[in-house]
N, C-alpha and C. Protein backbone atom coordinates (compact mmCIF):
# COMPACT_ATOMS: atom_id res chain seq x y z
N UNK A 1 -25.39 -170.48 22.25
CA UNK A 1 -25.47 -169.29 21.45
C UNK A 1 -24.11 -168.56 21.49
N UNK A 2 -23.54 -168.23 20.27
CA UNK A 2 -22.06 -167.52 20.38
C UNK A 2 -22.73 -166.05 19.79
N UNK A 3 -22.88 -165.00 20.60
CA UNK A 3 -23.15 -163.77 20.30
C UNK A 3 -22.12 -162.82 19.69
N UNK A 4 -20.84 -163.53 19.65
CA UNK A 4 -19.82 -162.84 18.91
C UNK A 4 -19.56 -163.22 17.53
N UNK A 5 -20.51 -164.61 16.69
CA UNK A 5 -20.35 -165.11 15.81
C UNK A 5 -20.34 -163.99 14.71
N UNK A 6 -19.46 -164.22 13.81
CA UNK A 6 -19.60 -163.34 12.48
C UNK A 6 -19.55 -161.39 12.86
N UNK A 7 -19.06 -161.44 14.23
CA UNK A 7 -18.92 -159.78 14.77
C UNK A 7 -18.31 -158.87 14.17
N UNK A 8 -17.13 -159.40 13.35
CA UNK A 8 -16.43 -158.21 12.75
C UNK A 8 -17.55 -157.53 11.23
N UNK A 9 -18.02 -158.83 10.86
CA UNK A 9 -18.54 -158.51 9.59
C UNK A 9 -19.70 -157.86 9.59
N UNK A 10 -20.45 -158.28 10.68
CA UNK A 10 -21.61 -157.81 11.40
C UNK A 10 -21.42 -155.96 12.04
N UNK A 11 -20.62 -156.08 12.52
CA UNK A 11 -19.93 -154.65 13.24
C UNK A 11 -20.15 -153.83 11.89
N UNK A 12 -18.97 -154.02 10.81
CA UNK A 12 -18.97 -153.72 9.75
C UNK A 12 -20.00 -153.27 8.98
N UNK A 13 -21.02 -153.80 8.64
CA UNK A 13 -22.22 -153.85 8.02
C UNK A 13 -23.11 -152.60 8.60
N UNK A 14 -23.34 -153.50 10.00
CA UNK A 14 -24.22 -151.78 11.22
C UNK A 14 -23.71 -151.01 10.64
N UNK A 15 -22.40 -150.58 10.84
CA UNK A 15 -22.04 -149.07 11.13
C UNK A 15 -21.91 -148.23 9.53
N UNK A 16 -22.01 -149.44 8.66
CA UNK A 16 -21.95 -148.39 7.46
C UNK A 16 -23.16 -148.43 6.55
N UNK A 17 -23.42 -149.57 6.44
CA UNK A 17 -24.83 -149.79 5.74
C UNK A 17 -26.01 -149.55 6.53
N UNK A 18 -25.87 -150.46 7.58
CA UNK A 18 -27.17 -149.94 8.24
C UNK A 18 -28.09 -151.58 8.65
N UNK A 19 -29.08 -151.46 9.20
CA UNK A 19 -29.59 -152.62 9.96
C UNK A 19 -30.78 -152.55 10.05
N UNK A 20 -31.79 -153.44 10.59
CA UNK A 20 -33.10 -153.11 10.80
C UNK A 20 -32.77 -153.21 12.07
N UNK A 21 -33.47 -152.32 13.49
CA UNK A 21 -34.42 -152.43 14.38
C UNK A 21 -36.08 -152.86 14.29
N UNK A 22 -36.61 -153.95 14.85
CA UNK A 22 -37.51 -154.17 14.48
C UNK A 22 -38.43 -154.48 15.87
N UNK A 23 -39.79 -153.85 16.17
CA UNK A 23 -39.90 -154.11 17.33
C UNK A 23 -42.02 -154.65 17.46
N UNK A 24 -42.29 -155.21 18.09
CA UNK A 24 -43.88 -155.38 18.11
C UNK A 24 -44.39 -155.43 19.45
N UNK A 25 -45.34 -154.46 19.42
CA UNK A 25 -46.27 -154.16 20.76
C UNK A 25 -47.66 -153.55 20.42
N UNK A 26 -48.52 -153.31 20.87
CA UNK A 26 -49.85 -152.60 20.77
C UNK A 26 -50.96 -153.06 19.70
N UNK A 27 -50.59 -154.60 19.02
CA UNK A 27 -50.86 -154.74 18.18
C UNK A 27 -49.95 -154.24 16.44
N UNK A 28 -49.22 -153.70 17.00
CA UNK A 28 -48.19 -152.99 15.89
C UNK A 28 -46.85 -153.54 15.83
N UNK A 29 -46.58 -153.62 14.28
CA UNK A 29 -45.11 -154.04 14.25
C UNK A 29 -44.50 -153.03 13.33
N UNK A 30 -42.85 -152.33 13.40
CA UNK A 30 -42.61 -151.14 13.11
C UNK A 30 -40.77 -151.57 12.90
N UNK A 31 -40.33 -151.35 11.89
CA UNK A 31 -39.05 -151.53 12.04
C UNK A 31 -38.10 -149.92 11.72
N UNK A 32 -37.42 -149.74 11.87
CA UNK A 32 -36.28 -148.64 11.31
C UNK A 32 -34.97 -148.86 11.25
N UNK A 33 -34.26 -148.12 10.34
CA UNK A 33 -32.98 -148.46 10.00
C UNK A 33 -31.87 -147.72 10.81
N UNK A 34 -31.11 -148.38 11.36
CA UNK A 34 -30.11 -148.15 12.53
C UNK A 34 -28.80 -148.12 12.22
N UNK A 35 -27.40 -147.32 12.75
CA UNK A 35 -26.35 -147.71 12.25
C UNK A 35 -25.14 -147.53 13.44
N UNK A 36 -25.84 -147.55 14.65
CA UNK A 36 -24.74 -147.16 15.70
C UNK A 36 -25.55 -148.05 16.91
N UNK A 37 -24.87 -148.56 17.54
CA UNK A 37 -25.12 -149.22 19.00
C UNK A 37 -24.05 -150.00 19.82
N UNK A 38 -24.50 -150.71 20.35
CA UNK A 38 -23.47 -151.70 21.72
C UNK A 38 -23.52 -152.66 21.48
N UNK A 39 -22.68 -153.50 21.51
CA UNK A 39 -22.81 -155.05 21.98
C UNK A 39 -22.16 -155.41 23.10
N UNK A 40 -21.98 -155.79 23.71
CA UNK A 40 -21.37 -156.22 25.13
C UNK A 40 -21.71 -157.33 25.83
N UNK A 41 -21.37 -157.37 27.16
CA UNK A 41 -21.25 -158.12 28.04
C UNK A 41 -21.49 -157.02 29.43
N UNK A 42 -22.70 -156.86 30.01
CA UNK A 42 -23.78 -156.50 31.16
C UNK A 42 -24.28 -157.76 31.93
N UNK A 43 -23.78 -157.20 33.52
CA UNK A 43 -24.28 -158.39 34.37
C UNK A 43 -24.50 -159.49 34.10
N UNK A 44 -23.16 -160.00 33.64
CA UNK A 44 -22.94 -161.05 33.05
C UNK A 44 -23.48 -162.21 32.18
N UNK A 45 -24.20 -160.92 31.07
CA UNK A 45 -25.03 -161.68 30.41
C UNK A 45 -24.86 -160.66 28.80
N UNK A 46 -24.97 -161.29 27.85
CA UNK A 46 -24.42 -160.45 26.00
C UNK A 46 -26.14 -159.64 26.04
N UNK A 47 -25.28 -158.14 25.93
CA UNK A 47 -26.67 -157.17 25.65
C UNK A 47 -26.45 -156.03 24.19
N UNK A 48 -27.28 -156.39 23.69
CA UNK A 48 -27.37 -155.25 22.57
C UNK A 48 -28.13 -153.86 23.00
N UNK A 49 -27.16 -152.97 23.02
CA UNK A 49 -28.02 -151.51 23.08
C UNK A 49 -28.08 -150.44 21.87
N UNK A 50 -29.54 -150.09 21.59
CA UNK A 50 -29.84 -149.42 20.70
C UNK A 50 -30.39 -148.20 20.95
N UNK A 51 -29.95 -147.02 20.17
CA UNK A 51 -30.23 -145.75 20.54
C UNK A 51 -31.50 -145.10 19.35
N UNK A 52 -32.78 -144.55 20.13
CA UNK A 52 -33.74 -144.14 19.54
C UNK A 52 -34.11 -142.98 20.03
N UNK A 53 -34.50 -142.01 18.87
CA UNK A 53 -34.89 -140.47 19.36
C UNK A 53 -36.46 -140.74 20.15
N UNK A 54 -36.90 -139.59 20.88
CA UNK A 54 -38.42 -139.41 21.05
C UNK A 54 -39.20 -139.32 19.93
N UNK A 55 -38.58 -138.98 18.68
CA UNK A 55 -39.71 -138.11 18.25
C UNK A 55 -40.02 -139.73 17.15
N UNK A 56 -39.16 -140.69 17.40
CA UNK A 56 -39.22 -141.71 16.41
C UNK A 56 -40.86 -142.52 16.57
N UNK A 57 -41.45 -142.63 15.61
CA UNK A 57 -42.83 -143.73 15.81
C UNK A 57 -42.00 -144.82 16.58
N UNK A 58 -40.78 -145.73 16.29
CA UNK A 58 -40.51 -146.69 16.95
C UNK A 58 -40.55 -146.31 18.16
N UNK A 59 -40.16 -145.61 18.72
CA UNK A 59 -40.08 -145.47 20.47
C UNK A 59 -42.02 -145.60 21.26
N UNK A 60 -42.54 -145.47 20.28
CA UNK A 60 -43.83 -145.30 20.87
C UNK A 60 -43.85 -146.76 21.16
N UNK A 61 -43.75 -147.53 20.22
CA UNK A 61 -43.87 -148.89 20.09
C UNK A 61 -43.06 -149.73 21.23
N UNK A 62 -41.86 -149.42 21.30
CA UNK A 62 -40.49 -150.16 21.90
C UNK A 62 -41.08 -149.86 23.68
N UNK A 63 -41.75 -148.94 23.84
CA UNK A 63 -41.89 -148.67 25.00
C UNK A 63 -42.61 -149.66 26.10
N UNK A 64 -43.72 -150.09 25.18
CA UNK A 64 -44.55 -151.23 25.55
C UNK A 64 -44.48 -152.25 24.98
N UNK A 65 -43.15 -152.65 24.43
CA UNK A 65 -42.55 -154.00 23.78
C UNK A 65 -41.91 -154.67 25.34
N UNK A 66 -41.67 -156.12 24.56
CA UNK A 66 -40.98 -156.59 25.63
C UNK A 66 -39.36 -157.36 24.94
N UNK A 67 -39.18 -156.73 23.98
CA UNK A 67 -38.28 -157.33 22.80
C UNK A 67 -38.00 -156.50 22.35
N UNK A 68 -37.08 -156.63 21.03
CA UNK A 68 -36.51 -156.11 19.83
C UNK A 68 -35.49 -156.83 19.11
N UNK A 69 -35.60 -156.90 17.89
CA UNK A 69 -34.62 -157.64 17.31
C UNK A 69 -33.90 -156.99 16.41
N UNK A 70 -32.70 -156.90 16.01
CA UNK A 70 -31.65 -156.57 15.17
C UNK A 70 -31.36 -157.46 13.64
N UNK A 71 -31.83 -157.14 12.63
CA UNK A 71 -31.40 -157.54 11.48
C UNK A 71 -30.65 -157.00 10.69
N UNK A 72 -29.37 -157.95 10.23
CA UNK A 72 -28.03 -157.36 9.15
C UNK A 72 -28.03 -157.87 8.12
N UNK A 73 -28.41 -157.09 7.06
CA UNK A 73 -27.79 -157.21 5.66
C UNK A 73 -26.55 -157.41 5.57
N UNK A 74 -26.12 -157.74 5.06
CA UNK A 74 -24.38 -157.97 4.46
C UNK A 74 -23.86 -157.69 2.89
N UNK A 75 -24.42 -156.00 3.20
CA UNK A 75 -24.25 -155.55 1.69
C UNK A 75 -25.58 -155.31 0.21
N UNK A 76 -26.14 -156.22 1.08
CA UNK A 76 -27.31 -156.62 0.54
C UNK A 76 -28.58 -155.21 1.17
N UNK A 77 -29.66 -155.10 0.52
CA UNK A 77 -31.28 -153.98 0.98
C UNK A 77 -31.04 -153.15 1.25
N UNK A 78 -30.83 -151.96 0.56
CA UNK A 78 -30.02 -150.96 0.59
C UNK A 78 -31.08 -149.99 0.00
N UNK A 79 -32.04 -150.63 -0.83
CA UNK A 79 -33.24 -149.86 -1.10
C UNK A 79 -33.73 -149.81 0.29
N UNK A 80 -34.41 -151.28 1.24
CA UNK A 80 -34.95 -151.44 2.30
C UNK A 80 -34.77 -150.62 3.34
N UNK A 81 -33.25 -150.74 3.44
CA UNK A 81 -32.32 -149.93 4.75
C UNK A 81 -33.01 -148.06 4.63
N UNK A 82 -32.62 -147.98 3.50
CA UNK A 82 -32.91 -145.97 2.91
C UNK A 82 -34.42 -146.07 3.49
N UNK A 83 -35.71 -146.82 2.69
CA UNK A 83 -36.87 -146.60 3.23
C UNK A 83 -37.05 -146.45 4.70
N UNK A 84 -36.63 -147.47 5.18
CA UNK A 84 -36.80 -147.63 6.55
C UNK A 84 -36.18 -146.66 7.64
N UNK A 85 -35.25 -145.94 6.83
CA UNK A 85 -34.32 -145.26 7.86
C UNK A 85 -35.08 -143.54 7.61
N UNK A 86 -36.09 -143.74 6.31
CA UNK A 86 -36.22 -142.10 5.62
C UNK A 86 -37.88 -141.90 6.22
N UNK A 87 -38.62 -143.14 6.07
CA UNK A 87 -39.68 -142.95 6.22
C UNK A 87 -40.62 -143.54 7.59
N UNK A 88 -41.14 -142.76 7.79
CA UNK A 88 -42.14 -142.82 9.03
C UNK A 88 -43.09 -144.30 9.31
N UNK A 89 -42.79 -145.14 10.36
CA UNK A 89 -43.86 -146.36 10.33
C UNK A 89 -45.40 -145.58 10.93
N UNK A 90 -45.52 -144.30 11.22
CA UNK A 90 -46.93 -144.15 11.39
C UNK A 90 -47.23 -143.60 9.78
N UNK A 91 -46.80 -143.34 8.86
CA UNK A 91 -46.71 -142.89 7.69
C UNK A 91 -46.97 -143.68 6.66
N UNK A 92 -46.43 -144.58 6.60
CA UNK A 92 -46.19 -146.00 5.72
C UNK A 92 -46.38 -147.59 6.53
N UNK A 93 -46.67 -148.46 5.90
CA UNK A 93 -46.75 -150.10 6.07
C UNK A 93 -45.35 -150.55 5.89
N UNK A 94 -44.37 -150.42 7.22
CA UNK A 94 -43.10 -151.44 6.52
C UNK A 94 -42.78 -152.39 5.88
N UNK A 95 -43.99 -153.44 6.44
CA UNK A 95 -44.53 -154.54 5.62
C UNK A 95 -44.78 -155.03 4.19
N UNK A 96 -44.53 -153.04 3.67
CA UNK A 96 -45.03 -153.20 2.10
C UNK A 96 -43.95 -153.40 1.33
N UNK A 97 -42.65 -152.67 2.28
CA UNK A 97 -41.50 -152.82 1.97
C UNK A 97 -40.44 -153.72 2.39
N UNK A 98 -40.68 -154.62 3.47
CA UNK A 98 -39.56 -155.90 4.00
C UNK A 98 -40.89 -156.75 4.17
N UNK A 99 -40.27 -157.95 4.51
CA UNK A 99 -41.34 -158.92 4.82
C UNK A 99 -40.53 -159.10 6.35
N UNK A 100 -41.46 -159.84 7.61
CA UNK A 100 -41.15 -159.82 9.10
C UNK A 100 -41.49 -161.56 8.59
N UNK A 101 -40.78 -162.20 9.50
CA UNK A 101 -40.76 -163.37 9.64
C UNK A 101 -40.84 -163.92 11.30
N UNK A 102 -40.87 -165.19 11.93
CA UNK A 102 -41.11 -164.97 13.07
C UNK A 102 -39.81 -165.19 13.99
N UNK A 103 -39.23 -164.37 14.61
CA UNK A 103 -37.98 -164.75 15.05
C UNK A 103 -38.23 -166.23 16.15
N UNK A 104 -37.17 -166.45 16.75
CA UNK A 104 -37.14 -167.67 17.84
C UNK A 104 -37.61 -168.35 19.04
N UNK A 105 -37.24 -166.72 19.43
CA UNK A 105 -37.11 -166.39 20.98
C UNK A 105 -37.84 -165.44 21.13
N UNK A 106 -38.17 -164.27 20.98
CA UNK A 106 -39.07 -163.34 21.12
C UNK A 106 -40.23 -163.01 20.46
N UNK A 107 -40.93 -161.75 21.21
CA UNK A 107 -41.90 -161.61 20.04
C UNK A 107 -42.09 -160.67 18.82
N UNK A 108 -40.86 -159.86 19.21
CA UNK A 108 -40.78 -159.07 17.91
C UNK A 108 -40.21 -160.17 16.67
N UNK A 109 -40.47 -159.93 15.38
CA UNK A 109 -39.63 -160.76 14.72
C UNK A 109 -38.47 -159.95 14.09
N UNK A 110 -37.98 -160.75 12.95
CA UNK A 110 -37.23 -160.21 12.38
C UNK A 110 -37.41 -160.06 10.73
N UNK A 111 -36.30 -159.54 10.44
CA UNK A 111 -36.66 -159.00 8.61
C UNK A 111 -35.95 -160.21 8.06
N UNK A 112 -37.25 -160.88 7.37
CA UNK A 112 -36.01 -161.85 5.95
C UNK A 112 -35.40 -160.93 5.17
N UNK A 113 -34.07 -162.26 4.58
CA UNK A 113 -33.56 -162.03 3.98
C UNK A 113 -31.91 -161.37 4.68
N UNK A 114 -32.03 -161.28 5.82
CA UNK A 114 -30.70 -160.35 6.29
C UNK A 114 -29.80 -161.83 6.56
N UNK A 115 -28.69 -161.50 6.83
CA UNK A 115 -27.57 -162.53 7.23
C UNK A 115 -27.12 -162.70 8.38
N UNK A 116 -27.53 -161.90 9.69
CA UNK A 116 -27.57 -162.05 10.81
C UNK A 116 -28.12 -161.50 11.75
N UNK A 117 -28.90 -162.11 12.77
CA UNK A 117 -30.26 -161.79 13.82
C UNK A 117 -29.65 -161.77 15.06
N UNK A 118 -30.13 -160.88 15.95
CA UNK A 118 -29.79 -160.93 17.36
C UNK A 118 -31.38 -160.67 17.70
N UNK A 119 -31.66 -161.40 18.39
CA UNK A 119 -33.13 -161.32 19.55
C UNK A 119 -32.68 -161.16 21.02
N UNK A 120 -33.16 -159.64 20.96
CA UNK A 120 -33.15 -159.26 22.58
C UNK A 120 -34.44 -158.93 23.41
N UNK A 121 -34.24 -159.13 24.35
CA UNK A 121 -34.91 -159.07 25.47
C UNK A 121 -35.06 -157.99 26.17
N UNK A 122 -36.39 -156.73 26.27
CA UNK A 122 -35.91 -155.58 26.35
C UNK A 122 -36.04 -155.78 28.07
N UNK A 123 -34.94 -155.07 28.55
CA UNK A 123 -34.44 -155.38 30.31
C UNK A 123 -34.55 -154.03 30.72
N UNK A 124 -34.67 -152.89 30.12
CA UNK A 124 -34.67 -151.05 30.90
C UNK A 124 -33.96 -150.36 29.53
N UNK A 125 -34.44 -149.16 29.80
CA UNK A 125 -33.69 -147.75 28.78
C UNK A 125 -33.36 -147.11 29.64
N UNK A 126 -32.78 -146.25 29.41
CA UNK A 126 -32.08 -144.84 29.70
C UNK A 126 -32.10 -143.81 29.12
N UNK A 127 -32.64 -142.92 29.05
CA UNK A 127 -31.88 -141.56 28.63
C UNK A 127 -30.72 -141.04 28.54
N UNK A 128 -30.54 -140.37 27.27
CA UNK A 128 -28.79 -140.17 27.07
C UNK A 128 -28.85 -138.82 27.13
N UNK A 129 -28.47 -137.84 28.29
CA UNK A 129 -28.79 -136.47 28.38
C UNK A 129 -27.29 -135.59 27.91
N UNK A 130 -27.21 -134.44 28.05
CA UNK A 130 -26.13 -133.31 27.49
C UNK A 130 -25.07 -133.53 28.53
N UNK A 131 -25.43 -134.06 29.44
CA UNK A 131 -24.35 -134.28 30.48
C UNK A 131 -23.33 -135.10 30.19
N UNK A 132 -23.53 -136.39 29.31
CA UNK A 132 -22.83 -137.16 28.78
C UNK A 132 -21.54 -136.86 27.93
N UNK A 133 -22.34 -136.09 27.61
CA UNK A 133 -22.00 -135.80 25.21
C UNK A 133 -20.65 -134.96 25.52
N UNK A 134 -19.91 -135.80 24.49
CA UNK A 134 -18.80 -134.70 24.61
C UNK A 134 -19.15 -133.11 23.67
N UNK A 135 -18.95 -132.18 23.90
CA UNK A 135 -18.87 -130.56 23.57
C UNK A 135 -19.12 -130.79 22.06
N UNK A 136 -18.48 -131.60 21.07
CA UNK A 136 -18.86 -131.50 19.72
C UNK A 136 -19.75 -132.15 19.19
N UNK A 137 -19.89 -132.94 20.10
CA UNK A 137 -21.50 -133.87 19.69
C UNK A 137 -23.10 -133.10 20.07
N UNK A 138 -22.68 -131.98 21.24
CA UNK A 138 -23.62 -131.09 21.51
C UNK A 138 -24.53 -130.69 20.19
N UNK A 139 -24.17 -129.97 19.19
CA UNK A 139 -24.76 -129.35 18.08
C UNK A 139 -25.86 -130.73 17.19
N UNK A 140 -25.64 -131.83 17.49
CA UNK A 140 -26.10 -132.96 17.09
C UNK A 140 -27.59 -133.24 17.91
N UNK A 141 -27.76 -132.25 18.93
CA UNK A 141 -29.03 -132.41 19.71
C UNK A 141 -29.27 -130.99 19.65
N UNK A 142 -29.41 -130.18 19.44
CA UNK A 142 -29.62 -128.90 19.28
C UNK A 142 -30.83 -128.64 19.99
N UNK A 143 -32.34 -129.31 19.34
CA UNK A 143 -33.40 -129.35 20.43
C UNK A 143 -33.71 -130.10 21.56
N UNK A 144 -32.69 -131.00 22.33
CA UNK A 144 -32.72 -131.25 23.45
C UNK A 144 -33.17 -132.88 23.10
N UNK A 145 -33.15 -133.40 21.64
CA UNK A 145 -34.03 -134.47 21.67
C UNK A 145 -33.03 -135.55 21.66
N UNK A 146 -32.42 -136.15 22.65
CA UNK A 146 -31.72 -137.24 23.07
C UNK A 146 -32.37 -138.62 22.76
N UNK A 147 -31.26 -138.80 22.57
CA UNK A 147 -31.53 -140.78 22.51
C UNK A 147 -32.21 -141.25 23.72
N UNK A 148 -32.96 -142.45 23.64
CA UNK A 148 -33.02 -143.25 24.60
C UNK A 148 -32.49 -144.45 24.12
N UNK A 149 -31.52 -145.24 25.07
CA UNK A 149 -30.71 -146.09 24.85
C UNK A 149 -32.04 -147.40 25.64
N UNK A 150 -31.47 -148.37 24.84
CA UNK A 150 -32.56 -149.24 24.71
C UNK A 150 -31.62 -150.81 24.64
N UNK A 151 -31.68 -151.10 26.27
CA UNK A 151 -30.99 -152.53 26.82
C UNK A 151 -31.95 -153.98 26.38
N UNK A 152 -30.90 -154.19 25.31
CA UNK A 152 -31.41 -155.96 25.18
C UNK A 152 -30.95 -157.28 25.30
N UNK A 153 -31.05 -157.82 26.17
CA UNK A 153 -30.20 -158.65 26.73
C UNK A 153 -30.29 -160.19 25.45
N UNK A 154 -29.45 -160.31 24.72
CA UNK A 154 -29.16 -161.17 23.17
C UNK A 154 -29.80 -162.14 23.73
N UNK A 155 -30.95 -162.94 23.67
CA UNK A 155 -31.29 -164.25 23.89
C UNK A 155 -31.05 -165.22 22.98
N UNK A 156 -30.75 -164.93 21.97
CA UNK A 156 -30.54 -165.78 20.47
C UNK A 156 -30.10 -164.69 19.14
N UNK A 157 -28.84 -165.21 18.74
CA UNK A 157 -28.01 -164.62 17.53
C UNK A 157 -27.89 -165.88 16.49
N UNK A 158 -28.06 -165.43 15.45
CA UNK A 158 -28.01 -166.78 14.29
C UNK A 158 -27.91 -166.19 13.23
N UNK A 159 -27.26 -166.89 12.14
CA UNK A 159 -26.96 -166.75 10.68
C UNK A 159 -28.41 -166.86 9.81
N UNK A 160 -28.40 -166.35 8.68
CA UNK A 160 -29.52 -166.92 8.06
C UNK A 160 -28.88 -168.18 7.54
C-alpha cells in the first residue's frame, strides 16, 4: 500500500473541494463533507486524522465505529460534497444522495464514484481544546464546541 500515492492531487482536492467522511456503526451509515485533516506517519504506521464537531450526527456514529473511510472527488460531486457538508444525516438519507459501496478493509465503506479512498482504522480521538488554538482561531469556537480529532490508522489507500 503506498499511502502517499496521488498526495499532492489528493491534498489539493480535500482542502478546497472537499471529501466524504464516511463512517458505519449502530446499524447506521452516515457520511459528511470534510475539508481539513492529517495525513502522516504515527507510531510508525500512515494515519489519517479527521476533525469532527460534537454537535455533528457523525460523531454519534464514529464513536461506536471501528473505522472510517475518506473519499476524494477530483473536481468531480460538488452537488454531493454541498449536500453532505449542509445537511444533517439524522435529517436526511445520504444514501439518497451518494451511493456507499463496500470498501476493502473495513467496515465503513466508501462513496462511489470518487478517485481516491483511504480506509482507516479508528485507533483513539482526542479533543482539541482552547488551549491549543492559536488567539485568532479562538472566535471560530465561540461556544466552546471543539473538534474531536479522530485517529485512523490508513489500512488501505487506492485509486478508483
Amino acid at each position: 500500500m503506498n499511502y502517499a500515492k496521488n498526495f499532492e492531487q489528493a491534498a489539493k482536492y480535500y482542502n478546497t473541494a472537499g471529501a466524504f467522511l464516511t463512517v458505519r456503526a449502530l446499524g447506521k451509515t452516515n457520511t459528511m463533507t470534510v475539508s481539513w485533516g492529517f495525513i502522516g506517519y504515527f507510531w510508525h504506521k500512515p494515519y489519517f486524522i479527521v476533525g469532527v464537531r460534537p454537535q455533528r450526527f457523525t460523531k454519534t456514529i464514529i464513536d461506536k465505529a471501528d473505522s472510517f473511510t475518506i473519499s476524494i472527488p477530483f473536481g468531480t460531486m460538488a452537488k454531493e460534497l454541498a449536500v453532505c457538508g449542509t445537511k444533517s444525516g439524522a435529517d436526511i438519507n445520504k444514501a439518497d444522495v451518494i451511493e456507499f459501496i463496500p470498501a476493502k478493509k473495513v467496515n465503513s465503506p466508501v462513496v462511489k464514484g470518487c478517485d481516491m479512498y483511504y480506509e482507516c482504522k479508528l485507533t483513539h480521538n482526542q479533543l482539541l481544546d482552547g488551549k491549543v488554538l492559536p488567539q485568532e482561531l479562538q472566535p471560530l469556537y465561540n461556544n466552546g464546541d471543539y473538534h474531536y480529532f479522530y485517529f485512523g490508522e490508513i489500512v488501505d489507500c487506492y485509486e478508483k
